[in-house]
N, C-alpha and C. Protein backbone atom coordinates (compact mmCIF):
# COMPACT_ATOMS: atom_id res chain seq x y z
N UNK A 1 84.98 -4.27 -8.98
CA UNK A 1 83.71 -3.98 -8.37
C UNK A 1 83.09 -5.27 -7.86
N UNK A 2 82.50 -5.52 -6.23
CA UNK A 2 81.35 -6.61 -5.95
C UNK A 2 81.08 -6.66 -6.74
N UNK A 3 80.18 -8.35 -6.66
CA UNK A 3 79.29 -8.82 -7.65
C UNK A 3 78.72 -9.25 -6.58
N UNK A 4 77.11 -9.68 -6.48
CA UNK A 4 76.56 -10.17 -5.38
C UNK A 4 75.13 -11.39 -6.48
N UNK A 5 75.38 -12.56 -5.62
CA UNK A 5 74.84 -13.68 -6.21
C UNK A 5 73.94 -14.20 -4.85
N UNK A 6 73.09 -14.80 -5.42
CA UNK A 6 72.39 -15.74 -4.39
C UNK A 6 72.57 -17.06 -3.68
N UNK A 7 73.56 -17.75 -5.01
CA UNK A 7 74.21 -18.71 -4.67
C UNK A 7 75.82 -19.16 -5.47
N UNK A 8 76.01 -20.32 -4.83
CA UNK A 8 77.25 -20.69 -5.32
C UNK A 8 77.36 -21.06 -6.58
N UNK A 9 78.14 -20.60 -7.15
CA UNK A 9 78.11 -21.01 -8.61
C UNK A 9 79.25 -22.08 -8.79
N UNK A 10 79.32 -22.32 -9.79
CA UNK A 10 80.10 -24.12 -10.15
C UNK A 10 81.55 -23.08 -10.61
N UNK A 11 81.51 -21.99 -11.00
CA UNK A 11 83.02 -21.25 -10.98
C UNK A 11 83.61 -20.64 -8.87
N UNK A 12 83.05 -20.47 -8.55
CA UNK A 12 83.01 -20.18 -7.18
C UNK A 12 83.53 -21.26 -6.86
N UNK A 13 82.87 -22.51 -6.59
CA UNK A 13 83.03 -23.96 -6.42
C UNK A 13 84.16 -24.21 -6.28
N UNK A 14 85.08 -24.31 -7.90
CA UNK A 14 86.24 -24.47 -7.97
C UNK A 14 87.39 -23.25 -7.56
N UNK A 15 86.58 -22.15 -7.53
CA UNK A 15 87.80 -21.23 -6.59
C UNK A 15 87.77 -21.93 -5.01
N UNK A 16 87.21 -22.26 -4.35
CA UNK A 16 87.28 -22.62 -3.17
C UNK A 16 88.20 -23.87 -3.09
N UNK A 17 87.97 -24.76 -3.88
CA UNK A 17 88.39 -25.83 -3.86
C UNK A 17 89.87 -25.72 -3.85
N UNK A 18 90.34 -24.63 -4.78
CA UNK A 18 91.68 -24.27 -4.77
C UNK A 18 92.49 -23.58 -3.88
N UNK A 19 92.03 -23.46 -2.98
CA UNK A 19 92.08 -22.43 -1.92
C UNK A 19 92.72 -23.53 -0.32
N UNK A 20 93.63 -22.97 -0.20
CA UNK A 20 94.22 -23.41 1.02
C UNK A 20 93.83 -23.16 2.33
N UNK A 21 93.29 -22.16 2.48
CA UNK A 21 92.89 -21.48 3.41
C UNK A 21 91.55 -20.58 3.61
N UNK A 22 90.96 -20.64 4.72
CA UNK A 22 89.50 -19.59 4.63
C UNK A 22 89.66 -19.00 5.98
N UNK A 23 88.67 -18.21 6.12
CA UNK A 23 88.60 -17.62 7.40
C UNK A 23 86.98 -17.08 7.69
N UNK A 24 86.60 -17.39 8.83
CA UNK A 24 85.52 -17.54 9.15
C UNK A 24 85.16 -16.30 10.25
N UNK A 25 84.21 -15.57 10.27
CA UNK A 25 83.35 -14.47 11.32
C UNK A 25 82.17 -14.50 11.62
N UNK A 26 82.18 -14.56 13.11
CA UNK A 26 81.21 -14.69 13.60
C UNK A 26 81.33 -13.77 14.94
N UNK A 27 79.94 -13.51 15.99
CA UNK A 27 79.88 -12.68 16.55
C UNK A 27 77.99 -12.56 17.38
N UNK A 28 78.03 -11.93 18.68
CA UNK A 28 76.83 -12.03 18.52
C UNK A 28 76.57 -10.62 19.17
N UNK A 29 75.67 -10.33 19.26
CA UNK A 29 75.21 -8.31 19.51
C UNK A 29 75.79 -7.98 20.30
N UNK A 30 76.42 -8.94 21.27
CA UNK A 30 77.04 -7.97 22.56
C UNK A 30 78.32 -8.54 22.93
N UNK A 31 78.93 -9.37 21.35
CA UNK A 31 80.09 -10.43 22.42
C UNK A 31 81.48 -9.29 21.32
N UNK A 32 82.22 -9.44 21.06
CA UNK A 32 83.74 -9.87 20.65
C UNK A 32 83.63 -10.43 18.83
N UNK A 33 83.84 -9.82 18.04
CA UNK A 33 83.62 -9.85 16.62
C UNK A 33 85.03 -11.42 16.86
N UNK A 34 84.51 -12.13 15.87
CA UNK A 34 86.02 -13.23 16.15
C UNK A 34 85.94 -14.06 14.74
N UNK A 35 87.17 -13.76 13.95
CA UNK A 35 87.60 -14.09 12.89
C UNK A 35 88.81 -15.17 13.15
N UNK A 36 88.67 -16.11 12.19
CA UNK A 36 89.71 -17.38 12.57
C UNK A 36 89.74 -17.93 11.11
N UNK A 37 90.93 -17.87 11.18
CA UNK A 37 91.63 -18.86 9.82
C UNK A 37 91.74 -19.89 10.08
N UNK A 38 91.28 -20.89 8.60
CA UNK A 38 91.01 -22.50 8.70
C UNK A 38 91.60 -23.00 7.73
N UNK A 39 92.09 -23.74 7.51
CA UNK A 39 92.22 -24.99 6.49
C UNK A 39 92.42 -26.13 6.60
N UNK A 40 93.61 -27.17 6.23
CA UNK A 40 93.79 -28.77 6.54
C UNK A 40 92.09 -29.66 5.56
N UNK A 41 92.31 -29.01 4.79
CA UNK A 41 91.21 -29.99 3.82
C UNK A 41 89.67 -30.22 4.37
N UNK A 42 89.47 -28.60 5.29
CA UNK A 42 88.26 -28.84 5.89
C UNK A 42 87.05 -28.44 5.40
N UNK A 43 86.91 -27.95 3.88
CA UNK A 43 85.57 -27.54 3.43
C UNK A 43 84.81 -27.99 2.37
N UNK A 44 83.56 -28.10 2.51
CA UNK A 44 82.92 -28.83 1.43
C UNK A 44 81.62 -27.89 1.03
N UNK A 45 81.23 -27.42 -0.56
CA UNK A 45 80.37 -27.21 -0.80
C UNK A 45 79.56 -28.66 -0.79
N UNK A 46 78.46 -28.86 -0.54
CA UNK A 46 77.41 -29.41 -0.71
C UNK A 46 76.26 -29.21 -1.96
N UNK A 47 75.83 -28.07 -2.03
CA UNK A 47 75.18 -27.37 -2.96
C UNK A 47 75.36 -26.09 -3.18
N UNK A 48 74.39 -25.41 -4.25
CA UNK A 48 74.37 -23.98 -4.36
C UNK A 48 74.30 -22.76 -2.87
N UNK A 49 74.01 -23.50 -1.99
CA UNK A 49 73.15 -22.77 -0.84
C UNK A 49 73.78 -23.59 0.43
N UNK A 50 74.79 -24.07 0.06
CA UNK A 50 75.13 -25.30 1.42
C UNK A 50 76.69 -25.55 1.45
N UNK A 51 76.78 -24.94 2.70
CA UNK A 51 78.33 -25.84 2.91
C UNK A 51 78.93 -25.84 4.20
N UNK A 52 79.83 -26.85 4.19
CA UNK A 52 79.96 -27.47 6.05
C UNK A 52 81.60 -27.21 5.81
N UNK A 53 81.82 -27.33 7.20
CA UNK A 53 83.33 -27.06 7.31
C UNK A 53 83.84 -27.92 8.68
N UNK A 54 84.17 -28.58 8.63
CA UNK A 54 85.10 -29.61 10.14
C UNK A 54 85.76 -28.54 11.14
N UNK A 55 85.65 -28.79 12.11
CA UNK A 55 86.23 -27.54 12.72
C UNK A 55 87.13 -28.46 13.57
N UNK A 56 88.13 -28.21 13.84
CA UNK A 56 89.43 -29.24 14.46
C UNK A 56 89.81 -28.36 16.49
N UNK A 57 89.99 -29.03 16.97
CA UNK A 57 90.69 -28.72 18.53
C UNK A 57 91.49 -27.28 18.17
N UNK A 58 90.91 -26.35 19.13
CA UNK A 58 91.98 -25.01 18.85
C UNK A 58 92.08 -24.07 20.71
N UNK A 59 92.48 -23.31 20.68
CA UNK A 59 92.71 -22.73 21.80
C UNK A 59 91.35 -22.22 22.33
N UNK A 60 90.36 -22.10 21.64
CA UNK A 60 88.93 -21.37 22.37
C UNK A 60 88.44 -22.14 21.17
N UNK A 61 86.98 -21.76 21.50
CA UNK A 61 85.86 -22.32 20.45
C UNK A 61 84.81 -21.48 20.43
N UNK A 62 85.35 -20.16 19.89
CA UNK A 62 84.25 -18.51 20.29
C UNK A 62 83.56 -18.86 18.82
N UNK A 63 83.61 -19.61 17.71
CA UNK A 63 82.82 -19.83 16.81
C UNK A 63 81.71 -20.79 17.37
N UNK A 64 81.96 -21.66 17.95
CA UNK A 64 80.42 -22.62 18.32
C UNK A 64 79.44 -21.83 19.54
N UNK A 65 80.27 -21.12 19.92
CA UNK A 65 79.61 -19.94 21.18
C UNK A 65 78.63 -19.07 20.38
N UNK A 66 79.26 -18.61 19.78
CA UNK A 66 78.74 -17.40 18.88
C UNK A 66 77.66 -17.73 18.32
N UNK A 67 77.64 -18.98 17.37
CA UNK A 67 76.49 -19.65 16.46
C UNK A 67 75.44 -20.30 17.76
N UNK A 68 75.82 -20.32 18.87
CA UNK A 68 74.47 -20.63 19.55
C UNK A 68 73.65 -19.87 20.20
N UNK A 69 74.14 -18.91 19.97
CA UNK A 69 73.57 -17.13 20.59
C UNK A 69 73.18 -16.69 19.32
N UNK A 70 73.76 -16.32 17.76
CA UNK A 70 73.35 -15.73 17.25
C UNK A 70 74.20 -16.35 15.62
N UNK A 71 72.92 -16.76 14.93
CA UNK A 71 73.65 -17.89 14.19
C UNK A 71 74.21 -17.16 12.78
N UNK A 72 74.67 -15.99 12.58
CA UNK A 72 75.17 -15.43 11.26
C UNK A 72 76.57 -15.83 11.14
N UNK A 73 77.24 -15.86 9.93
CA UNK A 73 78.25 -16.64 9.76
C UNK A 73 78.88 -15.94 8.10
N UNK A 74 79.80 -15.35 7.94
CA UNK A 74 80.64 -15.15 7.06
C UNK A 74 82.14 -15.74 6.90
N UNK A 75 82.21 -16.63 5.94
CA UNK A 75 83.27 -17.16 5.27
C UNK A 75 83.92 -16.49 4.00
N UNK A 76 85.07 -15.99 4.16
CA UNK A 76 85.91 -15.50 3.17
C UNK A 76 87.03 -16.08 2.88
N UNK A 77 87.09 -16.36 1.34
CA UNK A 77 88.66 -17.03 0.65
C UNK A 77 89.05 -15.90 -0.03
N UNK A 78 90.52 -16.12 -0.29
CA UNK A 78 91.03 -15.22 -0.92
C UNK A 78 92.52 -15.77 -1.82
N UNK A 79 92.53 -15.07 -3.12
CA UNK A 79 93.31 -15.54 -4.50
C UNK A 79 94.83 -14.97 -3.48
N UNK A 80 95.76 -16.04 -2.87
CA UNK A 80 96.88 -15.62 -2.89
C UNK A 80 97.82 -15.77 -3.71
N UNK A 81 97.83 -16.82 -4.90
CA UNK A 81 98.23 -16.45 -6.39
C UNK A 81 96.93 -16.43 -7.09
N UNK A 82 97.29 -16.54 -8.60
CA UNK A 82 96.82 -16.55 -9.69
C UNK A 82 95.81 -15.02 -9.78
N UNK A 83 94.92 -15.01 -10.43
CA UNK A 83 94.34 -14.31 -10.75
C UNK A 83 93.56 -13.93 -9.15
N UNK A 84 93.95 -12.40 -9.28
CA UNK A 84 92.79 -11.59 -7.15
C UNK A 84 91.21 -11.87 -7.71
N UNK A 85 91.18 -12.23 -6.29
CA UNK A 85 89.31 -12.71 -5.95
C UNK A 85 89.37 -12.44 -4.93
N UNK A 86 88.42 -11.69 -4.28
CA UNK A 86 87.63 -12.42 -2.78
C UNK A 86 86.63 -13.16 -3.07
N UNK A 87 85.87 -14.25 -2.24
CA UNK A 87 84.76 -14.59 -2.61
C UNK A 87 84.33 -14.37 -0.63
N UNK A 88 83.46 -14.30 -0.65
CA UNK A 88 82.51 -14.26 0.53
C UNK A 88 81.21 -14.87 0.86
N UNK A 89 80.89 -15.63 2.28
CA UNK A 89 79.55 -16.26 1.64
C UNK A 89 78.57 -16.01 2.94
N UNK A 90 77.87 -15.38 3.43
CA UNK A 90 76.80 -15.39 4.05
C UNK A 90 75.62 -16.10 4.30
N UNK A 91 75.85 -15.98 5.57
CA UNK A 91 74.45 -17.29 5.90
C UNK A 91 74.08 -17.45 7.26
N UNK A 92 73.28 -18.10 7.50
CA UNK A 92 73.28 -18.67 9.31
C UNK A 92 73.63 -20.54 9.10
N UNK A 93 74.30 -20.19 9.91
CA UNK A 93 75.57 -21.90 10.72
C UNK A 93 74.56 -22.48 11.96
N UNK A 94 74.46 -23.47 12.05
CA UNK A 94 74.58 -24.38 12.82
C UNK A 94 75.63 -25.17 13.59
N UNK A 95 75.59 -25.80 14.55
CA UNK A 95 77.09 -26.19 15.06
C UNK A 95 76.59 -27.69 15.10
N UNK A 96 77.03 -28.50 14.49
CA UNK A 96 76.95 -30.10 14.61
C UNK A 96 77.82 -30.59 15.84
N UNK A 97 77.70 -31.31 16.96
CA UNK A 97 78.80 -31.71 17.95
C UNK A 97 78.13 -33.43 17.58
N UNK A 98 79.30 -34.07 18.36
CA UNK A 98 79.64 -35.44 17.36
C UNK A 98 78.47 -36.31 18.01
N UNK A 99 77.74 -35.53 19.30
CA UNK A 99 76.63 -36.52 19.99
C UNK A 99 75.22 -35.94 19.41
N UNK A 100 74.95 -35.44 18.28
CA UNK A 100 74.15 -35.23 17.22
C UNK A 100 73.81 -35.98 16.35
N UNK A 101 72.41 -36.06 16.36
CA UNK A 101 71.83 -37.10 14.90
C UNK A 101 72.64 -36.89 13.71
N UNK A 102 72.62 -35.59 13.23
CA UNK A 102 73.59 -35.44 12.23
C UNK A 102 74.89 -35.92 11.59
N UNK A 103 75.64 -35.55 13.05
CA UNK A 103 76.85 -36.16 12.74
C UNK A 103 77.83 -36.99 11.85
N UNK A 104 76.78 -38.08 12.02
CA UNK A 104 77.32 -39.39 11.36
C UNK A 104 77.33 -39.10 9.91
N UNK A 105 76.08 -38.70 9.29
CA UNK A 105 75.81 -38.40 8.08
C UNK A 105 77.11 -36.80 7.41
N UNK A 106 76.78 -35.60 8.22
CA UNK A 106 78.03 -35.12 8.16
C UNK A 106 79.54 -35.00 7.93
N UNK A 107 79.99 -35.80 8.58
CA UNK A 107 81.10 -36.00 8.99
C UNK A 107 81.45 -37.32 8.02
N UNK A 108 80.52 -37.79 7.69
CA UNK A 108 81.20 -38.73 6.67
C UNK A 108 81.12 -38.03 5.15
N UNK A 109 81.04 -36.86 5.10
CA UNK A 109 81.67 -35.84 3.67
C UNK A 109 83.60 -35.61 3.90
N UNK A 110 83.76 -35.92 5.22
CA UNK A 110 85.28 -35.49 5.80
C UNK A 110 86.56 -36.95 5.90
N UNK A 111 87.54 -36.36 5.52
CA UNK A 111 88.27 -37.43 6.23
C UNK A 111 88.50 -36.88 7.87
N UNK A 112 88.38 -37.22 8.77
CA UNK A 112 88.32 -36.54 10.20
C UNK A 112 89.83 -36.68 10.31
N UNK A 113 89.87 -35.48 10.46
CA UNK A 113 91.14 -35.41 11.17
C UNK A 113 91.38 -35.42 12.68
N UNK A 114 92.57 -35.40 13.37
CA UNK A 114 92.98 -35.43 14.67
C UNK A 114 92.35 -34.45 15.76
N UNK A 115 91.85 -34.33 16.75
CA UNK A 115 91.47 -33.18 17.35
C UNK A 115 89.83 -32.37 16.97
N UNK A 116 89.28 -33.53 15.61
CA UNK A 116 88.14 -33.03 15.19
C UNK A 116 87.35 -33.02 16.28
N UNK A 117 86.31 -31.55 16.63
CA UNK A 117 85.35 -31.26 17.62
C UNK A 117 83.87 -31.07 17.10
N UNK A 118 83.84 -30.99 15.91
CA UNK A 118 82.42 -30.19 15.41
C UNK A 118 82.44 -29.81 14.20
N UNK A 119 81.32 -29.57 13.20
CA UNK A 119 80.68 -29.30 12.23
C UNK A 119 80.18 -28.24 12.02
N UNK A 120 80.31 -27.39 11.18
CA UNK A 120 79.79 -26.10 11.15
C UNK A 120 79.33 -26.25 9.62
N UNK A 121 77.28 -26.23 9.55
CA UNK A 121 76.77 -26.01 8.73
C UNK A 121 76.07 -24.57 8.19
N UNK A 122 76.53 -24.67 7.18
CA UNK A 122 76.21 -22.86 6.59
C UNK A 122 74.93 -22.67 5.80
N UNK A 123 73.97 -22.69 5.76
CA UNK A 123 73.14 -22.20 4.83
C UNK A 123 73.36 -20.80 4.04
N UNK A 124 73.98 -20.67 2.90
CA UNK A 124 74.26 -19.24 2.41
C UNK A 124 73.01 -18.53 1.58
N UNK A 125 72.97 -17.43 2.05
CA UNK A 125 72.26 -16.60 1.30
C UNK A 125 72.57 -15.94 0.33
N UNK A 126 73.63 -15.62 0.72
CA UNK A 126 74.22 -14.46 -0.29
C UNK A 126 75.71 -14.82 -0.42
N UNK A 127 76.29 -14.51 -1.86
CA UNK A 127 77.64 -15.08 -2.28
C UNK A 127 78.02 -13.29 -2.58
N UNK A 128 79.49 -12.94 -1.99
CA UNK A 128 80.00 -11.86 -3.04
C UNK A 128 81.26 -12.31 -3.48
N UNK A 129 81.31 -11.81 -4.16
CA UNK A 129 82.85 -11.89 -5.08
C UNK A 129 83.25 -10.20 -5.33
N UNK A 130 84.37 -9.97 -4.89
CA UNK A 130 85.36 -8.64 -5.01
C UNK A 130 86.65 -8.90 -5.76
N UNK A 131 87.01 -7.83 -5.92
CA UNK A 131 88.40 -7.63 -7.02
C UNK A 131 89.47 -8.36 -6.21
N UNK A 132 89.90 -7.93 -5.20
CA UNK A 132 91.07 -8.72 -3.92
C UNK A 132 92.81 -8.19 -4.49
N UNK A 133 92.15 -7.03 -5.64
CA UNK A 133 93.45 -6.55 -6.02
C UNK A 133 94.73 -6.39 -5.15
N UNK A 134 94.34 -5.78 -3.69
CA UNK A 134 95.47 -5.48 -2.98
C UNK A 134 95.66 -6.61 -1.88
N UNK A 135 95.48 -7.58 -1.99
CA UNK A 135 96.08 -8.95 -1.78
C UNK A 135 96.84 -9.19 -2.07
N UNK A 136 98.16 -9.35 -1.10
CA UNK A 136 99.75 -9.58 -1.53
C UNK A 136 99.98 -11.30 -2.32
N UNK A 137 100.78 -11.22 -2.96
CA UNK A 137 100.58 -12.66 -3.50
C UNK A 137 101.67 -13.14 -2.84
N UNK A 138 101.08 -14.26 -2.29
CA UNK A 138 101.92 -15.96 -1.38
C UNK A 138 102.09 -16.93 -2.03
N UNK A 139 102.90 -17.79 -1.87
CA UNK A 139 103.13 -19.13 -2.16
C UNK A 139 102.79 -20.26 -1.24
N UNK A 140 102.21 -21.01 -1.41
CA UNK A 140 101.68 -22.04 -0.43
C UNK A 140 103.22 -23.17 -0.12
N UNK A 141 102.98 -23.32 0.63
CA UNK A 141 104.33 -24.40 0.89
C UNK A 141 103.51 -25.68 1.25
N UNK A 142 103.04 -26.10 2.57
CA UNK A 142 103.00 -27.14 2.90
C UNK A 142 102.10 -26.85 4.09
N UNK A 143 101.08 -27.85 4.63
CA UNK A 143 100.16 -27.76 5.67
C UNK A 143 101.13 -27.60 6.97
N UNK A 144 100.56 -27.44 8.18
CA UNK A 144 101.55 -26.94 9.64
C UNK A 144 101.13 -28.97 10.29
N UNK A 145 101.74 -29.13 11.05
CA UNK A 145 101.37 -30.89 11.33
C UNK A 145 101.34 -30.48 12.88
N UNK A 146 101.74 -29.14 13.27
CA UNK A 146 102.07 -29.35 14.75
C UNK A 146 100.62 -29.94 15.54
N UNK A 147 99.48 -28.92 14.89
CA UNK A 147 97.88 -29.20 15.63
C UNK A 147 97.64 -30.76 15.11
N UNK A 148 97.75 -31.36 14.20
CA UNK A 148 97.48 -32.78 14.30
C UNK A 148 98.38 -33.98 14.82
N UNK A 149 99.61 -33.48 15.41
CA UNK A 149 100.62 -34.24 15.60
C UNK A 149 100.19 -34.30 17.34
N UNK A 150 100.10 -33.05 17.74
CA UNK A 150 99.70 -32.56 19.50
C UNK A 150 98.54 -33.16 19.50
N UNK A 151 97.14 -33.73 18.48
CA UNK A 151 95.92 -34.18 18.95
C UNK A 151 96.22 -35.14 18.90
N UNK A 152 96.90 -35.80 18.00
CA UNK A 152 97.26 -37.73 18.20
C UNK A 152 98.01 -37.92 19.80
N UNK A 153 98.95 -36.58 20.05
CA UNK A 153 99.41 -36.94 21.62
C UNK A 153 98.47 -37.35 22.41
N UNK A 154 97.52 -36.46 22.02
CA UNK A 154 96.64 -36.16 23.36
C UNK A 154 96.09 -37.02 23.71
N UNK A 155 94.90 -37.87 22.17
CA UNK A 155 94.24 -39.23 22.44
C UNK A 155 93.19 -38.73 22.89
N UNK A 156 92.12 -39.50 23.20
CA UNK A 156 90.20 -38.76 23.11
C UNK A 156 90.32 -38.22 24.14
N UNK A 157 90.74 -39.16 25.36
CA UNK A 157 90.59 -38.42 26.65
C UNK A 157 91.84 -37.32 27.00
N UNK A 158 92.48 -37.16 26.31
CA UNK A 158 93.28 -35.85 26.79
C UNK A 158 92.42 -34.97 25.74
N UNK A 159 91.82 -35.25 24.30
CA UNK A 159 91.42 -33.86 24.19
C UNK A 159 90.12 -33.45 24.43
N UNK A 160 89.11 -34.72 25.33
CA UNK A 160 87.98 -34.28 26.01
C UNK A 160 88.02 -33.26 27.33
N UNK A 161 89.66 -33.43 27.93
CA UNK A 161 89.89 -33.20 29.32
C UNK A 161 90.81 -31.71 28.75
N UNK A 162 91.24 -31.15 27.21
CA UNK A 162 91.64 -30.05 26.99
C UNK A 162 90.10 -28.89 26.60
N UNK A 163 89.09 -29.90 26.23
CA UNK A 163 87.83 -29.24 25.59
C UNK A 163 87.29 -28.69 27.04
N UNK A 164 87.50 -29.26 28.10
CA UNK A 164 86.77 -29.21 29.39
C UNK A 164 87.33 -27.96 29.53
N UNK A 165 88.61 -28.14 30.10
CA UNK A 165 89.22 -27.07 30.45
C UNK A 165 89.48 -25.63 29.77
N UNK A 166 89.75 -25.69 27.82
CA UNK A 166 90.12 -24.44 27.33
C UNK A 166 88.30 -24.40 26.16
N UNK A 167 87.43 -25.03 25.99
CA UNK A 167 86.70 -24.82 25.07
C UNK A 167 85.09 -24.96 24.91
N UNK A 168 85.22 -24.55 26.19
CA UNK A 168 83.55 -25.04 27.02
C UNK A 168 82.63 -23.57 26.99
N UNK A 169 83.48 -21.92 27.29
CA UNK A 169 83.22 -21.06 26.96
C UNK A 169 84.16 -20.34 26.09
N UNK A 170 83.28 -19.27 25.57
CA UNK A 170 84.01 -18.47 24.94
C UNK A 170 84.75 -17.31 25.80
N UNK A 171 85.73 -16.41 25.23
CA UNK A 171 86.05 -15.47 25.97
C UNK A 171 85.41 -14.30 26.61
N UNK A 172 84.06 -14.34 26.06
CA UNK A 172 82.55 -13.83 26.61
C UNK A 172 82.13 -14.28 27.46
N UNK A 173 82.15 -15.86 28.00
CA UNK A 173 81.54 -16.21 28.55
C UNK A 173 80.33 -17.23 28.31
N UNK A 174 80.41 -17.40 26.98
CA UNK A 174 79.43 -17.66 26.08
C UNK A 174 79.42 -19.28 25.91
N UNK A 175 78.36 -20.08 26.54
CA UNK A 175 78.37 -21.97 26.08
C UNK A 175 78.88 -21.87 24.97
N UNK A 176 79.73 -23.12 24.92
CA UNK A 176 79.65 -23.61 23.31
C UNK A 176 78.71 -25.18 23.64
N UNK A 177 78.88 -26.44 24.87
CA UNK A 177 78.13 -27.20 24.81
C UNK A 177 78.86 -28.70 24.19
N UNK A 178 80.29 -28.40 23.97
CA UNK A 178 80.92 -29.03 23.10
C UNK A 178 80.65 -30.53 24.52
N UNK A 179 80.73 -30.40 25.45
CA UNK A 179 80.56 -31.55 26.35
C UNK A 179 79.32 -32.22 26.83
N UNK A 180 78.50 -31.41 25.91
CA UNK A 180 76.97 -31.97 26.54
C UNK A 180 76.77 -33.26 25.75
N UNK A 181 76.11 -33.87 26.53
CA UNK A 181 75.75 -35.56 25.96
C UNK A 181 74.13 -34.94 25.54
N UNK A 182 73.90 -35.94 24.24
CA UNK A 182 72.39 -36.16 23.72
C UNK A 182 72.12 -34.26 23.23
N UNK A 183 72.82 -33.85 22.27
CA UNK A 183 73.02 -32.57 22.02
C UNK A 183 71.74 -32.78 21.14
């Protein structure tokens, strides 16, 4: 059965921490519901009520679109061994881009990886936790290197000149802004 909390608890905490992988939804009243799986060592609780996530170079960027039209934001992990969990966390996101006051302060919770574009801050409201019984159980092997191996190709200006071209809108149509100076 859910359990529904207000905030993160210090057992939550360490389920995340253990967790290889998350996946993130977002969406805004009239666009394209868009769920995307993340990992590569990109998440940090901050506090009970707070947590940021690095968001790295990908084929679209319908999450920074989305959060600037309509800022709700659900993050879900899930127990692919050990003991089934979902945990889930609700909130409204912000999108940090690297020509932001923020930034600096941000981004130094991260080791930055290759292809890094942006910051996604969560204010959570609401935490659930579910059974996740019918969650097949996986074995983790090893991170994928291809997306950080292709951003070291690329170098700033090939992946300013890939952001131009594949990550400026969403598949809506929707700014993300990732190129605007003095954000």
């Amino acid at each position: 059965m859910g359990q529904q909390y207000s905030e993160i608890s210090d057992k939550n905490t360490q389920f995340i921490r253990e967790q290889k992988i998350f996946f993130v939804g977002t969406a805004t009243k009239d666009s394209r519901v868009n769920i995307s799986p993340k990992g590569m060592e990109s998440f940090k609780v901050l506090g009970p009520n707070r947590v940021i996530w690095l968001n790295v170079t990908g084929s679209g960027n319908e999450t920074s679109a989305h959060i600037q039209k309509h800022n709700r934001m659900t993050i879900m992990f899930l127990a692919f061994d050990g003991n089934p969990n979902i945990l889930r966390l609700y909130g409204q996101a912000r999108v940090i881009h690297k020509n932001d006051a923020e930034w600096n302060e941000l981004s130094s919770h991260f080791t930055l990886l290759p292809g890094t574009r942006q910051i996604f801050d969560l204010s959570v409201d609401l935490v659930q936790n579910s059974c996740g019984m019918s969650v097949p159980l996986y074995s983790y092997d090893e991170d994928r290197s291809q997306l950080k191996d292709w951003a070291v190709k690329q170098g700033n200006d090939g992946l300013e000149k890939y952001w131009e071209k594949k990550n400026q809108k969403s598949i809506d149509g929707l700014e993300t802004k990732i190129l605007e100076k003095n954000i």
